[in-house]
C-alpha atoms as a PDB file:
ATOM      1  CA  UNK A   1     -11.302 -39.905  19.222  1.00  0.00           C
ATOM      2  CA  UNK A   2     -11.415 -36.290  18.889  1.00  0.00           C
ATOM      3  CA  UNK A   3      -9.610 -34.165  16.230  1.00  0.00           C
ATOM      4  CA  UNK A   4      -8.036 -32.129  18.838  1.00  0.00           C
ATOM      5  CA  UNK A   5      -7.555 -32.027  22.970  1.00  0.00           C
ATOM      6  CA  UNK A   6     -11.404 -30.738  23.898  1.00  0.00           C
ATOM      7  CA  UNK A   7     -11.544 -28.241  27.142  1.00  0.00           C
ATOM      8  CA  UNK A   8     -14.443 -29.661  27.599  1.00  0.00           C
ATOM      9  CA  UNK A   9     -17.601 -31.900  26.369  1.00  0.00           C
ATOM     10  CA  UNK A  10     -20.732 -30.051  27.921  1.00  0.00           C
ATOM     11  CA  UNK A  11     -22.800 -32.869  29.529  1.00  0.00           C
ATOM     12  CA  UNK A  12     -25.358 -32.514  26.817  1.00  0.00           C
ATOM     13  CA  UNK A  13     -23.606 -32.854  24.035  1.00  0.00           C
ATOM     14  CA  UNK A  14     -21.728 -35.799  25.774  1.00  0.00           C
ATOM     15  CA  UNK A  15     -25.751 -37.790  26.476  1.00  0.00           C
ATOM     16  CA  UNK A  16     -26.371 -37.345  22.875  1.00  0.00           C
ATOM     17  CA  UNK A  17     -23.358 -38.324  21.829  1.00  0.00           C
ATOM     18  CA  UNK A  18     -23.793 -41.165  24.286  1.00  0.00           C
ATOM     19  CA  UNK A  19     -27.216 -41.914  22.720  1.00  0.00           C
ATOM     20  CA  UNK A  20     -26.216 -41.619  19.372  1.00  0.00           C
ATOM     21  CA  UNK A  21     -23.515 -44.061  19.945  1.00  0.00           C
ATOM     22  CA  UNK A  22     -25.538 -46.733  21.553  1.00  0.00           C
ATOM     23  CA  UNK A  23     -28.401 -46.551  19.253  1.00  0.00           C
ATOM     24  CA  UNK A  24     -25.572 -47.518  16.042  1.00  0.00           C
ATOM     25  CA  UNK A  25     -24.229 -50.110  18.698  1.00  0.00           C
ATOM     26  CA  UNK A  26     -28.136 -51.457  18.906  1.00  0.00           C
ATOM     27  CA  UNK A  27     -28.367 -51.680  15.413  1.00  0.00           C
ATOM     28  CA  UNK A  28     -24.985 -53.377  14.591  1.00  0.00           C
ATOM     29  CA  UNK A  29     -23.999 -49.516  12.309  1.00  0.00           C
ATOM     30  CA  UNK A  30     -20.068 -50.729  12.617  1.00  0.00           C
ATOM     31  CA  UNK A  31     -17.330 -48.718  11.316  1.00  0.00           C
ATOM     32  CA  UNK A  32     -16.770 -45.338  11.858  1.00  0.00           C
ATOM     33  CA  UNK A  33     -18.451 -42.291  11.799  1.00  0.00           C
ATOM     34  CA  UNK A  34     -17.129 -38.624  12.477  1.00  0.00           C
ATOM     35  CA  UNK A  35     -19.943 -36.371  14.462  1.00  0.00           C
ATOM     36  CA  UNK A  36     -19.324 -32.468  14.416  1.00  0.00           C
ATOM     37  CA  UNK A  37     -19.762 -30.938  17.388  1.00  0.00           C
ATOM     38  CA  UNK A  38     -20.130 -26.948  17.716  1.00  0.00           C
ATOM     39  CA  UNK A  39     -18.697 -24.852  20.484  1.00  0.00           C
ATOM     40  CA  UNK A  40     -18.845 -21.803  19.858  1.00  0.00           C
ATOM     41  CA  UNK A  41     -17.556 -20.696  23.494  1.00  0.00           C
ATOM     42  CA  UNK A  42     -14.218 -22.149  22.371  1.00  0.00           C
ATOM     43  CA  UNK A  43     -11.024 -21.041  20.244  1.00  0.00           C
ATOM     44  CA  UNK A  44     -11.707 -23.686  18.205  1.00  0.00           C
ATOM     45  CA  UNK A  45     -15.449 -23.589  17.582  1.00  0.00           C
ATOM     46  CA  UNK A  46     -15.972 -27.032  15.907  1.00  0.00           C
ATOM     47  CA  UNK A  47     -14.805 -30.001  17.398  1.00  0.00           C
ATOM     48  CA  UNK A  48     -14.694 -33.642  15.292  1.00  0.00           C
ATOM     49  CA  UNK A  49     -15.748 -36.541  17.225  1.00  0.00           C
ATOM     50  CA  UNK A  50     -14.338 -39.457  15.376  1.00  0.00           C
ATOM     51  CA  UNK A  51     -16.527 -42.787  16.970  1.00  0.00           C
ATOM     52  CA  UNK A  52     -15.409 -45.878  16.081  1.00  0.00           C
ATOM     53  CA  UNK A  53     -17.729 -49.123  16.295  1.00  0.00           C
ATOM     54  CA  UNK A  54     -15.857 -52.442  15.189  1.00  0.00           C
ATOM     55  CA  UNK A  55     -16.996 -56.377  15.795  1.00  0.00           C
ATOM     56  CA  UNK A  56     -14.341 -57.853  18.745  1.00  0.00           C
ATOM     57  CA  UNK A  57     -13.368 -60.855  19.003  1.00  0.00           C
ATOM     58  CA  UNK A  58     -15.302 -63.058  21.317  1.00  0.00           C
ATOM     59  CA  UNK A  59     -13.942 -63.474  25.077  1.00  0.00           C
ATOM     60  CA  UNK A  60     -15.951 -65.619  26.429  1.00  0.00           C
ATOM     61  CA  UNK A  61     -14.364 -64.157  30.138  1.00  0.00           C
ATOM     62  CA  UNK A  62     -13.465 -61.159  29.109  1.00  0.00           C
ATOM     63  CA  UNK A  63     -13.922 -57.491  30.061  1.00  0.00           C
ATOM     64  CA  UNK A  64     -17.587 -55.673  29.324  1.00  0.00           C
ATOM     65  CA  UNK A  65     -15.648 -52.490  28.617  1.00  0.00           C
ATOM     66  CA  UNK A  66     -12.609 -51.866  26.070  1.00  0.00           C
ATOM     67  CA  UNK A  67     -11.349 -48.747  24.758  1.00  0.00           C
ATOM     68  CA  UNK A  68      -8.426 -48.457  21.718  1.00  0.00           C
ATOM     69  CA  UNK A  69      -6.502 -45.187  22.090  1.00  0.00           C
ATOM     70  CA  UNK A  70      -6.326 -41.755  23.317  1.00  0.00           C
ATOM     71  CA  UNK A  71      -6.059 -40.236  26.598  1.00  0.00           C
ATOM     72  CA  UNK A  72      -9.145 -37.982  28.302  1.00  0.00           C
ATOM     73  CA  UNK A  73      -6.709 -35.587  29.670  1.00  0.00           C
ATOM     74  CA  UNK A  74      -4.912 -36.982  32.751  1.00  0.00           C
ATOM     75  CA  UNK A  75      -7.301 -40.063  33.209  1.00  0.00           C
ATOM     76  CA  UNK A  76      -8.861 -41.673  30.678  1.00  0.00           C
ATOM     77  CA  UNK A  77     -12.789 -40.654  32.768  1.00  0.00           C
ATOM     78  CA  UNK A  78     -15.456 -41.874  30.345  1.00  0.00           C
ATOM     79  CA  UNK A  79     -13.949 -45.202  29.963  1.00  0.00           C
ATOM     80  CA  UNK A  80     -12.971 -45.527  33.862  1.00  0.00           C
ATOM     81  CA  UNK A  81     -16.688 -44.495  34.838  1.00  0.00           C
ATOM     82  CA  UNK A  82     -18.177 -47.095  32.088  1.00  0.00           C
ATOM     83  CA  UNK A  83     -15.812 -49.861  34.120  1.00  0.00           C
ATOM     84  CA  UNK A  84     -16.989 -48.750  37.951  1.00  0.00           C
ATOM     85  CA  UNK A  85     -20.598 -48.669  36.455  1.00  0.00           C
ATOM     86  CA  UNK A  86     -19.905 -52.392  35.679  1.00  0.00           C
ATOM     87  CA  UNK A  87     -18.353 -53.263  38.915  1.00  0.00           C
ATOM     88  CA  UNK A  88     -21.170 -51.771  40.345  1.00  0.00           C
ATOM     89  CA  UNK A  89     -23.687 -53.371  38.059  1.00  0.00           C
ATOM     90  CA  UNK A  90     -22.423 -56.698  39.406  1.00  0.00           C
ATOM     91  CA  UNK A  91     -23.059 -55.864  42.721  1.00  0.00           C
ATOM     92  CA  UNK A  92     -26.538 -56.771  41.161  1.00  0.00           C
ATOM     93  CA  UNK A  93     -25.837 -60.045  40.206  1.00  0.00           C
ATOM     94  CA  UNK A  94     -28.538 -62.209  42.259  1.00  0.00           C
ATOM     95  CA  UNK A  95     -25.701 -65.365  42.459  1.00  0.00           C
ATOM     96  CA  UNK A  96     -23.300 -62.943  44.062  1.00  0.00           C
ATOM     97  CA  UNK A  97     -25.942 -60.914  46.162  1.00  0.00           C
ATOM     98  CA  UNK A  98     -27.205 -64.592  47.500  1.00  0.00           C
ATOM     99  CA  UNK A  99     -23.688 -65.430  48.341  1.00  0.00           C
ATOM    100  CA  UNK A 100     -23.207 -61.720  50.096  1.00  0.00           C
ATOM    101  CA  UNK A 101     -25.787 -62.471  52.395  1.00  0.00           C
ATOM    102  CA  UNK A 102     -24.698 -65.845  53.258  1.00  0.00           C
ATOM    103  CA  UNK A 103     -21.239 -64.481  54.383  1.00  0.00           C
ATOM    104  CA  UNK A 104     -18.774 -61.109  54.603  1.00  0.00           C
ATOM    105  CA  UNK A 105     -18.391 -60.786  50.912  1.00  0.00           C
ATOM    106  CA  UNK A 106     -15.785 -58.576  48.804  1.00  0.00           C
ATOM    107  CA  UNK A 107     -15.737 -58.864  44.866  1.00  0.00           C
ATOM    108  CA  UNK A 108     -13.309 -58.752  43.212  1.00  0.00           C
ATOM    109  CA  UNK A 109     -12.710 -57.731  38.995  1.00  0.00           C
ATOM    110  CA  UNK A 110      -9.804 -58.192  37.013  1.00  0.00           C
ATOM    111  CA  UNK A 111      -9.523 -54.876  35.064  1.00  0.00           C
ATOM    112  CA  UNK A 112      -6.900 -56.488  33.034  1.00  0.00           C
ATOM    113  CA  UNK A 113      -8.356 -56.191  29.878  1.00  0.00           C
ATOM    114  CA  UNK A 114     -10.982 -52.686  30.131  1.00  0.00           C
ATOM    115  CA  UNK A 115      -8.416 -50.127  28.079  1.00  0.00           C
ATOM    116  CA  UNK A 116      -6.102 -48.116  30.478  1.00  0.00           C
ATOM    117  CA  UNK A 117      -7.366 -49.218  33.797  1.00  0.00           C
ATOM    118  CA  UNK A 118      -3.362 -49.391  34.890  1.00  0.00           C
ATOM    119  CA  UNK A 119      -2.932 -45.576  34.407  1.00  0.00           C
ATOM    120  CA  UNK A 120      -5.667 -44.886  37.646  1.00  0.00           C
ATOM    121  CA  UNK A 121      -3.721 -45.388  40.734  1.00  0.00           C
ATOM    122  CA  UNK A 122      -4.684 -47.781  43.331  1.00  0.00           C
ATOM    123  CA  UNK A 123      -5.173 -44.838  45.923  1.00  0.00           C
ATOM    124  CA  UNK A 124      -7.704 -43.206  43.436  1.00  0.00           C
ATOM    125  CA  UNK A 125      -9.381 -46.959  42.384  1.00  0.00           C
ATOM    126  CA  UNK A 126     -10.069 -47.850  46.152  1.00  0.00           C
ATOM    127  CA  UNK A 127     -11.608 -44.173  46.849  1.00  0.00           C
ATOM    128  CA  UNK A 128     -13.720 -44.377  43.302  1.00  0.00           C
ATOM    129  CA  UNK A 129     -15.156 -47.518  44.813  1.00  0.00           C
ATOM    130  CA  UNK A 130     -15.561 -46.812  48.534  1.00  0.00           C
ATOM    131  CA  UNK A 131     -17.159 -43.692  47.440  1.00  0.00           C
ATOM    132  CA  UNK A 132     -19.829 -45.198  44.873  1.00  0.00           C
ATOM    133  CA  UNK A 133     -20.473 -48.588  47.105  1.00  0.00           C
ATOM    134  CA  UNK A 134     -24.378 -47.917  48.038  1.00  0.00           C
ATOM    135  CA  UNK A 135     -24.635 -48.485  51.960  1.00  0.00           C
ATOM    136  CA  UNK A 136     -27.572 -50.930  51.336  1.00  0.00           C
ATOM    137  CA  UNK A 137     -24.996 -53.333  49.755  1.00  0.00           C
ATOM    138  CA  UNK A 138     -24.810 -56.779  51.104  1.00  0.00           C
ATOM    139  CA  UNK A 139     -21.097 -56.679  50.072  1.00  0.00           C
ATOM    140  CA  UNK A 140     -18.585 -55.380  52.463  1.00  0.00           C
ATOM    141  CA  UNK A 141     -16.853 -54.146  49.473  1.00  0.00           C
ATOM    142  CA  UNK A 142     -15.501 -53.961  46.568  1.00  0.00           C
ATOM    143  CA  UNK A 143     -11.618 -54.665  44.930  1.00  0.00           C
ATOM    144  CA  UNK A 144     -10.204 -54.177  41.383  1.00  0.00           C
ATOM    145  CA  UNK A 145      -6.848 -56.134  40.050  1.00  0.00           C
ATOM    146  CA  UNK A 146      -4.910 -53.680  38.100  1.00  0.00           C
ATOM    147  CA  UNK A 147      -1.868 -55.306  36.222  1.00  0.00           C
ATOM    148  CA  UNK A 148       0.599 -52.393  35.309  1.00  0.00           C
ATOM    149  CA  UNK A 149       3.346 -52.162  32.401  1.00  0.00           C
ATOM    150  CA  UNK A 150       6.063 -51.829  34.725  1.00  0.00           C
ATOM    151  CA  UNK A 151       5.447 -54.344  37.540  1.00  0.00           C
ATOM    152  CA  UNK A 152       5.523 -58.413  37.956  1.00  0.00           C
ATOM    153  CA  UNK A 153       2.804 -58.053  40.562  1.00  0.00           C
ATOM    154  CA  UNK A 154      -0.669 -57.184  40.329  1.00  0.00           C
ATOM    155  CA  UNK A 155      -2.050 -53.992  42.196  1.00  0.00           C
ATOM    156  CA  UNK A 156      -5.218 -54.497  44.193  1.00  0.00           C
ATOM    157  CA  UNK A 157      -6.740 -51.680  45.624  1.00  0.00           C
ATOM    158  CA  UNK A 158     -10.263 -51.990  47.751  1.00  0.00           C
ATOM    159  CA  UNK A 159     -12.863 -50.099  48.649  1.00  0.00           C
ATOM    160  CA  UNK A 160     -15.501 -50.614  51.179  1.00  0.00           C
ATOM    161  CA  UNK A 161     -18.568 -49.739  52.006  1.00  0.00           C
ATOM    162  CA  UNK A 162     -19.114 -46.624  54.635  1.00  0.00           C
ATOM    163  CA  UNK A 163     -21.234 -48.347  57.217  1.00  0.00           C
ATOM    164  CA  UNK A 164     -19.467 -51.283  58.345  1.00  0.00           C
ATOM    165  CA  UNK A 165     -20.132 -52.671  61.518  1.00  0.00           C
ATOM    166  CA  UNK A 166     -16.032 -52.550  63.583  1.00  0.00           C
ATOM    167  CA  UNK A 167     -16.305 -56.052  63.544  1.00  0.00           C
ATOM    168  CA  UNK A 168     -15.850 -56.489  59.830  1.00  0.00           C
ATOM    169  CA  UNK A 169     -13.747 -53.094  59.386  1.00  0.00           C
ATOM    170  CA  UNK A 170     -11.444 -55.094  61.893  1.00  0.00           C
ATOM    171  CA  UNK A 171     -11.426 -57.765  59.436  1.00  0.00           C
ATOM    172  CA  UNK A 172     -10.879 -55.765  56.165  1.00  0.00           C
ATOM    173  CA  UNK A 173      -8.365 -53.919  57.657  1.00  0.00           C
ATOM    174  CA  UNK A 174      -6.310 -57.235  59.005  1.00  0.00           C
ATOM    175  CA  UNK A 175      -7.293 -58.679  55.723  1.00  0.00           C
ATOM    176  CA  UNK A 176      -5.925 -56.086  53.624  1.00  0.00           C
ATOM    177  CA  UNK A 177      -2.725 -55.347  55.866  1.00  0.00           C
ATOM    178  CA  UNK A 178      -1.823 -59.456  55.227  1.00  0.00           C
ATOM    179  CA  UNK A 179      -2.411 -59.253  51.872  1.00  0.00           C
ATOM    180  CA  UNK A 180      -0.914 -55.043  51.383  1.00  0.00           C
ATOM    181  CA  UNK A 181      -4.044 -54.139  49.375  1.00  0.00           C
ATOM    182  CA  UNK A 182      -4.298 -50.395  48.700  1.00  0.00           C
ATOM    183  CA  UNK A 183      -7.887 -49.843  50.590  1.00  0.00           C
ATOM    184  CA  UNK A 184     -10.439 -46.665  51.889  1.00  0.00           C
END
């Protein structure tokens, strides 16, 4: 959590913060530690970085990716990309890649528990994933559950991969219009 609103976190500074981060993850340095980061292009030429690294409890089903506080201006970003990067990553997963090329496959994650998910809309989530879905896929796509604060139901929103053939865009498309998923 940072000491102040940054303008920005220039891309290196932000992989060795990165680094830094997951090497005290590696090597089990919990608590927290406050990192100093210049800027001398800014109005405010030192920014503190406060990083926090605490044991959580076990969930044996739970999330991969948790953040506690603060916003990253009007989306929380790092977090969000840390959660796509493990939808992605379990496009991967040689159980679910098996099953993709057995049959039209979508996946689909409960975001429930990664931080803030709820505060990206389900426009934005199904574009996020249409637009990183790698064409050589064997999934026809992708779908996040996004439980929101406000609402009973849960949001779905899917994304799909660009080169469908029309025979399964006809079916996502039917598929989502039963079902009013938010999809690309």
């Amino acid at each position: 959590m940072p000491d102040s609103q940054p303008l920005t976190i220039k891309s290196a500074t932000r992989a060795e913060v990165v680094a830094e981060t997951l090497q005290r993850v590696r090597s089990r340095d919990l608590g927290s530690q406050t990192k100093v980061i210049d800027q001398p292009w800014s109005a405010r030429t030192r920014l503190l970085l406060n990083i926090g690294i605490y044991q959580g409890d076990y969930l044996p089903n739970g999330s991969l990716v948790t953040v506690a506080g603060g916003f990253w201006g009007a989306e929380p970003g790092p977090h969000l990309i840390d959660v796509e990067g493990e939808v992605l990553a379990a496009l991967e997963d040689e159980q679910k890649v098996r099953q993709a090329n057995n049959r039209p496959t979508i996946l689909l994650f409960d975001a429930a528990r990664t931080g803030m998910a709820w505060i990206r809309s389900e426009l934005v989530w199904a574009q996020r994933l249409a637009m990183r879905l790698p064409d050589t896929t064997p999934f026809v796509g992708a779908a996040v559950m996004t439980p929101k604060l406000d609402d009973p139901d849960v949001g779905i929103s899917l994304g799909v991969r660009e080169n469908l053939s029309d025979q399964d865009r006809a079916a996502v498309d039917d598929l989502a219009h039963r079902l009013g998923l938010t999809g690309v």
